[in-house]
N, C-alpha and C. Protein backbone atom coordinates (compact mmCIF):
# COMPACT_ATOMS: atom_id res chain seq x y z
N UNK A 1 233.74 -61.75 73.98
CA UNK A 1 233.81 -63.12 74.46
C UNK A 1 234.15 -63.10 75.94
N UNK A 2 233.35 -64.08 76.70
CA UNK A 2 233.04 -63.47 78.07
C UNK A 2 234.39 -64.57 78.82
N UNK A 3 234.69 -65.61 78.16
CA UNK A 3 236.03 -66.39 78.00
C UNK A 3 237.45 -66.16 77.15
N UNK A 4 238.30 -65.90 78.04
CA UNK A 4 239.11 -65.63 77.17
C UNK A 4 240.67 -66.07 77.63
N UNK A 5 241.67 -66.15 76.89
CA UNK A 5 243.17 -66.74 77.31
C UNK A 5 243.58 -65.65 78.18
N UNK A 6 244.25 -66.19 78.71
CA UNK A 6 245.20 -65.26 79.71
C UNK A 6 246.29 -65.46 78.97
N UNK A 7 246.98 -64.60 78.75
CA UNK A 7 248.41 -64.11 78.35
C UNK A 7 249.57 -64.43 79.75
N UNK A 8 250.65 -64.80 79.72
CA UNK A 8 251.37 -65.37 80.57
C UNK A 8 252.94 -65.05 80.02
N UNK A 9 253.70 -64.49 80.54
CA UNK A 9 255.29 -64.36 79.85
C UNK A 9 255.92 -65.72 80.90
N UNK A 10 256.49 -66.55 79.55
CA UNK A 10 257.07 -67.69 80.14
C UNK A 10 258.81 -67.77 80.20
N UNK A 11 259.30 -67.77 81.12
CA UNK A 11 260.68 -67.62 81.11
C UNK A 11 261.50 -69.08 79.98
N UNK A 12 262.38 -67.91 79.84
CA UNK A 12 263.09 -68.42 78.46
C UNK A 12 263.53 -70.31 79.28
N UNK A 13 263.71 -71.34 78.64
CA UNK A 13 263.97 -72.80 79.27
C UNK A 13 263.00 -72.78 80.04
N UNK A 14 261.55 -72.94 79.90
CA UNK A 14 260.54 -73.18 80.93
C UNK A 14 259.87 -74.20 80.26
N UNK A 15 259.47 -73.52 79.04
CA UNK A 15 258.24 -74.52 78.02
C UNK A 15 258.71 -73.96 76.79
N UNK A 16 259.14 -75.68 76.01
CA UNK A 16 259.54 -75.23 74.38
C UNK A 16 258.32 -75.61 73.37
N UNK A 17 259.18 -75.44 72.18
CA UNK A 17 257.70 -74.97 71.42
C UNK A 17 257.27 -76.52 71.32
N UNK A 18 257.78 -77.53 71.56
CA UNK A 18 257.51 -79.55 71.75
C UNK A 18 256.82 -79.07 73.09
N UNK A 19 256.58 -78.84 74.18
CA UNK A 19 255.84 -78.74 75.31
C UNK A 19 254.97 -78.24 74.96
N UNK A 20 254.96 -77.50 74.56
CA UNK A 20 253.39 -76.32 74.02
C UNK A 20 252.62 -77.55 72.54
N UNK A 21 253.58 -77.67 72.30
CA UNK A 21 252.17 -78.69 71.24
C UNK A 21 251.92 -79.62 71.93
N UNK A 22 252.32 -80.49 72.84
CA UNK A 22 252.15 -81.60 73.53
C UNK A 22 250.89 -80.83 74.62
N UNK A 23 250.83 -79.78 74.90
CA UNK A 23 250.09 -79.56 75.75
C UNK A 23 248.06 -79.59 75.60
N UNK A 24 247.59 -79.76 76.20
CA UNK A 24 246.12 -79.73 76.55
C UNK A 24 245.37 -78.24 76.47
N UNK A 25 244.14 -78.54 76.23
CA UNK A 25 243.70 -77.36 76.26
C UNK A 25 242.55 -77.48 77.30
N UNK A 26 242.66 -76.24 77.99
CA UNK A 26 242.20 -76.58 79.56
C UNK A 26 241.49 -75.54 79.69
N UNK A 27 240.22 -75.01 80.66
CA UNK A 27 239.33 -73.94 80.82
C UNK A 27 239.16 -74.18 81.98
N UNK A 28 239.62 -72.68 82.86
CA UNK A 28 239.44 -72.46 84.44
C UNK A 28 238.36 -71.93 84.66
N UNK A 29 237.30 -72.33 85.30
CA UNK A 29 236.35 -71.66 85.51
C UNK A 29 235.77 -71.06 87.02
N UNK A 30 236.09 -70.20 87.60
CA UNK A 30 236.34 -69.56 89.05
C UNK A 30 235.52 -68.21 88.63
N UNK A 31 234.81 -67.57 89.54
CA UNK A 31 234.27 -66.24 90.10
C UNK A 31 235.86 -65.28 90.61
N UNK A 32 235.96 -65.91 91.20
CA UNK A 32 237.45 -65.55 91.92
C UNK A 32 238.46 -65.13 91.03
N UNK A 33 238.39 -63.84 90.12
CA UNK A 33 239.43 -63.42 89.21
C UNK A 33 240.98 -63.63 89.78
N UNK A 34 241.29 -63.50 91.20
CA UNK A 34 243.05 -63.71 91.17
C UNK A 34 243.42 -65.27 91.27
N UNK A 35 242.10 -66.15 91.93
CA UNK A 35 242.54 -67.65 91.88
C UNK A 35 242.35 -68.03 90.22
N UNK A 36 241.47 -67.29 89.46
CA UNK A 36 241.33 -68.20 88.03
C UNK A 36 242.72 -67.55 87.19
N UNK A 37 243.10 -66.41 87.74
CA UNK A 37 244.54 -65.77 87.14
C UNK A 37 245.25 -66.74 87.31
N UNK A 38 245.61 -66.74 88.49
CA UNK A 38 246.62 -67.68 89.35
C UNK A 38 246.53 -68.86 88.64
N UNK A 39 245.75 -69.80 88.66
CA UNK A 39 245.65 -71.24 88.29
C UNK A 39 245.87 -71.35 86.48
N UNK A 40 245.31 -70.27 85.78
CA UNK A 40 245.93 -70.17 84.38
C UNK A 40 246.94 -70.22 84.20
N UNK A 41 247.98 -68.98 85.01
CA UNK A 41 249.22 -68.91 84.89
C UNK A 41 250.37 -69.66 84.94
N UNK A 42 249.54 -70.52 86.15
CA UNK A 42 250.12 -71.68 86.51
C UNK A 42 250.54 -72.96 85.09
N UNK A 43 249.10 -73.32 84.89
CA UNK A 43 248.68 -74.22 83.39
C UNK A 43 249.32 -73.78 82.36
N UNK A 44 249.79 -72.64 82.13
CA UNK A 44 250.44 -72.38 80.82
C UNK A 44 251.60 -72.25 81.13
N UNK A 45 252.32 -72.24 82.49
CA UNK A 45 253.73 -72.56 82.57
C UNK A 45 254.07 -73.90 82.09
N UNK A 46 252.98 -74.89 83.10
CA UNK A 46 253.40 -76.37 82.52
C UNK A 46 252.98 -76.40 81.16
N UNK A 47 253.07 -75.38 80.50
CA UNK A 47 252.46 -75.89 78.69
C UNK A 47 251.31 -76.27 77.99
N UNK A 48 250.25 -75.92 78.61
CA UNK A 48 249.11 -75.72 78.11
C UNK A 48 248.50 -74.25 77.40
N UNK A 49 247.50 -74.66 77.02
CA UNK A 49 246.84 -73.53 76.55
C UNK A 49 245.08 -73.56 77.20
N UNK A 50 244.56 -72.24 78.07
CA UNK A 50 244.14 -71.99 79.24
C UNK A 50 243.08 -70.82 78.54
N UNK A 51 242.13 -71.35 79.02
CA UNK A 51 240.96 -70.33 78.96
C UNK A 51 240.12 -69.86 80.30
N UNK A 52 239.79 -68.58 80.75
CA UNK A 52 239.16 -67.99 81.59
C UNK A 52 237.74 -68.10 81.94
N UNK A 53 236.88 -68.42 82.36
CA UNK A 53 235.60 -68.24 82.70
C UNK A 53 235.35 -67.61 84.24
N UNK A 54 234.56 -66.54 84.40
CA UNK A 54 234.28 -66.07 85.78
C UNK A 54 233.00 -66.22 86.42
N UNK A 55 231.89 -67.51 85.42
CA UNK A 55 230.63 -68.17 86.37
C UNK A 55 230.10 -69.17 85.27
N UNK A 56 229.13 -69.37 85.90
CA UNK A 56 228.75 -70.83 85.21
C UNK A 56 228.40 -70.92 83.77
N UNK A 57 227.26 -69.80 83.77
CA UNK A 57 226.81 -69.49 81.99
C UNK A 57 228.30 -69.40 81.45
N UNK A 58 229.20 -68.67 81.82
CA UNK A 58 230.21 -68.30 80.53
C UNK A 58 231.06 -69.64 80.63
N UNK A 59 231.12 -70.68 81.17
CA UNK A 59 231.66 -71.79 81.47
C UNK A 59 231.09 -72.66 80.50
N UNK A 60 230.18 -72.96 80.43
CA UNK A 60 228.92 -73.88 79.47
C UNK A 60 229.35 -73.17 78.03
N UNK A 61 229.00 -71.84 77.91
CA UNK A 61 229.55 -70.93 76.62
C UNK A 61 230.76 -71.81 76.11
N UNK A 62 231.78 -71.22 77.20
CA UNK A 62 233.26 -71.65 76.59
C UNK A 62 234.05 -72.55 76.24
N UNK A 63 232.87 -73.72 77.23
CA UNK A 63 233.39 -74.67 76.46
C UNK A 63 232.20 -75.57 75.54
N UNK A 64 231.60 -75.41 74.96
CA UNK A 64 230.67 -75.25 73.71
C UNK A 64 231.92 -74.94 72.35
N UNK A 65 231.94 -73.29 72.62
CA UNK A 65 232.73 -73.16 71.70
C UNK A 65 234.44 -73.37 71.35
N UNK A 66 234.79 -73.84 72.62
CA UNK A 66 236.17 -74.00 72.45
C UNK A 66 236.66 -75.37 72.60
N UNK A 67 236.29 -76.31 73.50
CA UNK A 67 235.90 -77.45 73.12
C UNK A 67 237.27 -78.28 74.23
N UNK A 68 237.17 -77.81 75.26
CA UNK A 68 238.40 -77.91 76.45
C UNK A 68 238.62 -79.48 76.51
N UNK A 69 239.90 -80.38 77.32
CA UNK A 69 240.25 -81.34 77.24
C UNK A 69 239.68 -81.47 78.73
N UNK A 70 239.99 -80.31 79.18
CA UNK A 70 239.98 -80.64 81.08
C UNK A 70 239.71 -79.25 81.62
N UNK A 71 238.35 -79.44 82.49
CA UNK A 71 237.58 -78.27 82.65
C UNK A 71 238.10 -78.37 84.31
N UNK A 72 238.54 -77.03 85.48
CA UNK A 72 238.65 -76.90 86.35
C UNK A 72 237.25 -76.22 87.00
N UNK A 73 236.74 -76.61 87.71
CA UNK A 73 235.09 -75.87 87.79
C UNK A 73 235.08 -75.34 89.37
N UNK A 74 235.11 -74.42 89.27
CA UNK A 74 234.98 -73.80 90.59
C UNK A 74 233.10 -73.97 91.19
N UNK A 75 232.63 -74.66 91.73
CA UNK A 75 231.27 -75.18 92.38
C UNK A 75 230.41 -73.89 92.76
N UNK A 76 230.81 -72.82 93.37
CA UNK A 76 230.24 -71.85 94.21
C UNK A 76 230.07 -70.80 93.22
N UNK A 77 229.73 -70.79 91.53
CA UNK A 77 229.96 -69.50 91.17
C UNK A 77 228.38 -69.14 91.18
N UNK A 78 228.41 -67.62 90.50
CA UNK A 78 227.38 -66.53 90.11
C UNK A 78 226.90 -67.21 88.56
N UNK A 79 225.43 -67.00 88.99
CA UNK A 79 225.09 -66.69 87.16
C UNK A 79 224.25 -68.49 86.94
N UNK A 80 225.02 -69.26 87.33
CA UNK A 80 224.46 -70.82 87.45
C UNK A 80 225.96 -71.81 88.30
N UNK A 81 225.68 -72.41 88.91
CA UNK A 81 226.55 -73.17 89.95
C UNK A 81 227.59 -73.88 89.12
N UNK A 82 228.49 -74.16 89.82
CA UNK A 82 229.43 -75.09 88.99
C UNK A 82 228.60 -76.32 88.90
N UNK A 83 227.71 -77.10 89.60
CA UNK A 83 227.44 -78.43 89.53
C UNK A 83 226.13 -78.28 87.92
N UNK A 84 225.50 -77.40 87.99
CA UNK A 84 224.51 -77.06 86.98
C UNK A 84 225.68 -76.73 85.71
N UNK A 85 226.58 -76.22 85.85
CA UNK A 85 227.50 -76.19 84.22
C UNK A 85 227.90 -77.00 84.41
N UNK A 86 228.63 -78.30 84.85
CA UNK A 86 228.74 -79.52 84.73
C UNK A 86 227.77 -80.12 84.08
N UNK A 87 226.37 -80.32 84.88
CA UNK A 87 225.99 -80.97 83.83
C UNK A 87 225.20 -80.59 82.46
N UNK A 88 225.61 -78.94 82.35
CA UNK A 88 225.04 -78.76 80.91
C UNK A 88 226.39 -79.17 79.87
N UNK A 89 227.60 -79.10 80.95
CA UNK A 89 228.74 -79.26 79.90
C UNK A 89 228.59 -81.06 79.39
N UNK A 90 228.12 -81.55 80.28
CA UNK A 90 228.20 -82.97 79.79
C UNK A 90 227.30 -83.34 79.09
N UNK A 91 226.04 -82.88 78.78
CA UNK A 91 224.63 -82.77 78.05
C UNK A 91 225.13 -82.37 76.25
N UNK A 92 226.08 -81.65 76.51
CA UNK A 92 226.89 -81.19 74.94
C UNK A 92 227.11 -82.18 74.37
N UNK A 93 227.17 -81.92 73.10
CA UNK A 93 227.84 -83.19 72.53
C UNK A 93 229.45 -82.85 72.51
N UNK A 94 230.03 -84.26 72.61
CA UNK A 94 231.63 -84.46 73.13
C UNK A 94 232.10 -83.99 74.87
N UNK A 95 230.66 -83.58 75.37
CA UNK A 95 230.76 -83.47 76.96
C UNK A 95 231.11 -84.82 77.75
N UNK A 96 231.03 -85.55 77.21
CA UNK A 96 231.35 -87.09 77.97
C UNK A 96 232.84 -87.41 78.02
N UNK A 97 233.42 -86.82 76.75
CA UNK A 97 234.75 -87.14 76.85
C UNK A 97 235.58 -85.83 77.30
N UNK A 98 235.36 -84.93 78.16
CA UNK A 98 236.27 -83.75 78.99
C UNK A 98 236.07 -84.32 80.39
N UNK A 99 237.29 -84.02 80.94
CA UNK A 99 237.62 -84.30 82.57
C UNK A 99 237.06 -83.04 82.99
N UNK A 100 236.04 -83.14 84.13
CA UNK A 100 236.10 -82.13 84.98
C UNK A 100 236.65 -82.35 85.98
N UNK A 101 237.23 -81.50 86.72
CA UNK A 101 237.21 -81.36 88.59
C UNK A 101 236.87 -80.05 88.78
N UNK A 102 236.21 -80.81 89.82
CA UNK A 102 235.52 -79.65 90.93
C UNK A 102 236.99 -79.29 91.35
N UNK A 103 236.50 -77.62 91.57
CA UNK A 103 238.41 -77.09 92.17
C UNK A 103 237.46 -75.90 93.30
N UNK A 104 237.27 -76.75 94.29
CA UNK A 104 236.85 -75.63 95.67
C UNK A 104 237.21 -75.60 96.33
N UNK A 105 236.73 -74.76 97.38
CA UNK A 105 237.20 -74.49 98.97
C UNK A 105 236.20 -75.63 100.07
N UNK A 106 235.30 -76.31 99.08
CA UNK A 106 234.90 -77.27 99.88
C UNK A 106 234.72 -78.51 100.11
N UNK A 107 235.43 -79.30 101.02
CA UNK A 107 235.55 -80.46 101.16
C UNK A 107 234.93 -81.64 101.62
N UNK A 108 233.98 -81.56 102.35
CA UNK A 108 233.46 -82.39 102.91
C UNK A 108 233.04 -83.56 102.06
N UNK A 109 232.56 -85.23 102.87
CA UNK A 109 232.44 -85.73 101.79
C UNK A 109 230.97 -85.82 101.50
N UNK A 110 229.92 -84.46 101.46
CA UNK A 110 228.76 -84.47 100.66
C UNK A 110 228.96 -83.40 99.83
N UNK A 111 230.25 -82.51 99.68
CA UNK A 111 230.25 -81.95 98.97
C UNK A 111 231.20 -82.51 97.46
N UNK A 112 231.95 -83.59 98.02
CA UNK A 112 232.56 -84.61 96.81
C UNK A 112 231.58 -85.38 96.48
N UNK A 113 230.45 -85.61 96.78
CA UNK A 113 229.07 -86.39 96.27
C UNK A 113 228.42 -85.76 95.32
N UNK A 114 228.50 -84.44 95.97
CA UNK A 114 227.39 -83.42 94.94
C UNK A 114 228.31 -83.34 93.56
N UNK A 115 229.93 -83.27 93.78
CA UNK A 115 230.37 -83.02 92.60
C UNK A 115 230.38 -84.25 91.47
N UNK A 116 230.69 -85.52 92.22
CA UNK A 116 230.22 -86.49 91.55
C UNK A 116 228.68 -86.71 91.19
N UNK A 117 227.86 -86.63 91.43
CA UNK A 117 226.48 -86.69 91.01
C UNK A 117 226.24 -85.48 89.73
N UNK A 118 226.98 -84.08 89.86
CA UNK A 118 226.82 -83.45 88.89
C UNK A 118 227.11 -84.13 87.56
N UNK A 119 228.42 -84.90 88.22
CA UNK A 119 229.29 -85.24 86.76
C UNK A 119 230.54 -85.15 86.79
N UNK A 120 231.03 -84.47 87.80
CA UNK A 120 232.44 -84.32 88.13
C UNK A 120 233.52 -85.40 87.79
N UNK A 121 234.67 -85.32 87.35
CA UNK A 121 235.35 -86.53 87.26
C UNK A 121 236.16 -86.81 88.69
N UNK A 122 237.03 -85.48 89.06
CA UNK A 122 238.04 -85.31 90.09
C UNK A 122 237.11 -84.14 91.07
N UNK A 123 237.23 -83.92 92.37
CA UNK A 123 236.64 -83.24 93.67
C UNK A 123 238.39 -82.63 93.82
N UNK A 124 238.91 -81.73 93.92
CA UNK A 124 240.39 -81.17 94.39
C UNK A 124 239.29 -80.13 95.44
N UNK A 125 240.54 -79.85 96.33
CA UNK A 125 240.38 -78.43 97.40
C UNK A 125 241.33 -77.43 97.38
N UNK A 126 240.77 -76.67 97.04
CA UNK A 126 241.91 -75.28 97.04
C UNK A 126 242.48 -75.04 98.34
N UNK A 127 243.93 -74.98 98.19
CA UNK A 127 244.53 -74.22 97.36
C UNK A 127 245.17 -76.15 96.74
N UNK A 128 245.64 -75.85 95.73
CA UNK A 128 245.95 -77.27 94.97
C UNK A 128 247.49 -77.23 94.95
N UNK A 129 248.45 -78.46 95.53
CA UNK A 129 249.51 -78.61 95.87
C UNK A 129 250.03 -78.04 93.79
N UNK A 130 250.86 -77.34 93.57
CA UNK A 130 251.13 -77.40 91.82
C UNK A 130 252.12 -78.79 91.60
N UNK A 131 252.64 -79.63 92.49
CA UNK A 131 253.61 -80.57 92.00
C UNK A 131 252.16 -81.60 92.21
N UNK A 132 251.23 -81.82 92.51
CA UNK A 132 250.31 -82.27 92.57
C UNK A 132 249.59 -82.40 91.21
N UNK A 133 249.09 -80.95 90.93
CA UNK A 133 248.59 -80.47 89.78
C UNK A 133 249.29 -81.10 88.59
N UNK A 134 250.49 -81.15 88.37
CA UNK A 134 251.14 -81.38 87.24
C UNK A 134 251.23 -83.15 87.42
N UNK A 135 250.77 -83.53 88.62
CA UNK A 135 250.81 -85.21 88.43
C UNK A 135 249.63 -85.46 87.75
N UNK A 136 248.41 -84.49 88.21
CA UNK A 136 246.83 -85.00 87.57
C UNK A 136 247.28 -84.84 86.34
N UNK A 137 247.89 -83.51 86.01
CA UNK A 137 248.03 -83.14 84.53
C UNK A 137 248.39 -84.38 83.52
N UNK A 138 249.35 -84.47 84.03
CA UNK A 138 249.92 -86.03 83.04
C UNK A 138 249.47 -86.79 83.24
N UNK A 139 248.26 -87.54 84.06
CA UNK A 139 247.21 -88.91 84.22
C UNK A 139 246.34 -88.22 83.57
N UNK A 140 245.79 -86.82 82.93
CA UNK A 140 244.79 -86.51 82.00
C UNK A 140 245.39 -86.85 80.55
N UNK A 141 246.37 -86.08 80.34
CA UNK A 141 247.27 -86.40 79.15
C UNK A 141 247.05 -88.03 78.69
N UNK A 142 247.60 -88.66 79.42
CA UNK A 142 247.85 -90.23 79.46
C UNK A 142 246.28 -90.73 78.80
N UNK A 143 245.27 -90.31 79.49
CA UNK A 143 244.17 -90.64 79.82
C UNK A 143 243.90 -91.55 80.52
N UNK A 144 244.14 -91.57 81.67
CA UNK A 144 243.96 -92.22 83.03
C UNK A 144 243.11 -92.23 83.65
N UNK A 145 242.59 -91.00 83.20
CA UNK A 145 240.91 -90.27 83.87
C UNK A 145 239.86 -89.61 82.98
């Protein structure tokens, strides 16, 4: 499986086992193995449960079969673009109801167009503030977005 969890040791009073069920299930999808590390590690501190993808096909794959709440899509990958697995992820059935954001290094505003036209819900720019992150987190939770 070309998607897979990252394993994470969470310090003891970080996330109890009520945080971890309350939590989302989320799929990072980055080329960039230490930013999609990084940003997992991150997600399963705040109490989620986090799946890996390293390009577009295994992105579309993973979440097919795993069936994510909130997809992080890195735009620039190998294999098929983030904006092309966007919109095969939304072509799925139950693709209408997952949050994506685009999570790149690029900002401009035709490149927040392209992500919206894919399908994008949220456009973020790396590197992503984490007290930030954990505000989107809980307006996804909520369903705000």
């Amino acid at each position: 499986m070309a998607a897979t969890a990252v394993p994470v040791a969470v310090p003891v009073g970080e996330a109890t086992d009520t945080r971890r069920a309350a939590g989302m299930r989320i799929l990072v999808a980055d080329d960039n193995h230490d930013v999609a590390q990084s940003m997992a590690m991150l997600l399963e501190l705040f109490g989620h449960e986090v799946h890996v993808a390293h390009d577009g096909l295994d992105a579309v794959d993973a979440a097919e079969r795993w069936r994510p709440e909130l997809v992080f899509m890195d735009v620039g990958m190998p294999r098929l673009s983030g904006y092309e697995a966007t919109r095969r992820i939304r072509a799925q059935p139950g693709g209408d109801r997952i949050v994506i954001a685009a999570l790149t290094g690029w900002g401009q505003e035709r490149d927040r167009r392209e992500s919206r036209e894919a399908g994008c819900d949220l456009h973020l720019v790396k590197p992503v503030d984490p007290s930030d992150l954990e505000q989107l987190l809980e307006s996804v939770k909520r369903g705000e977005l």
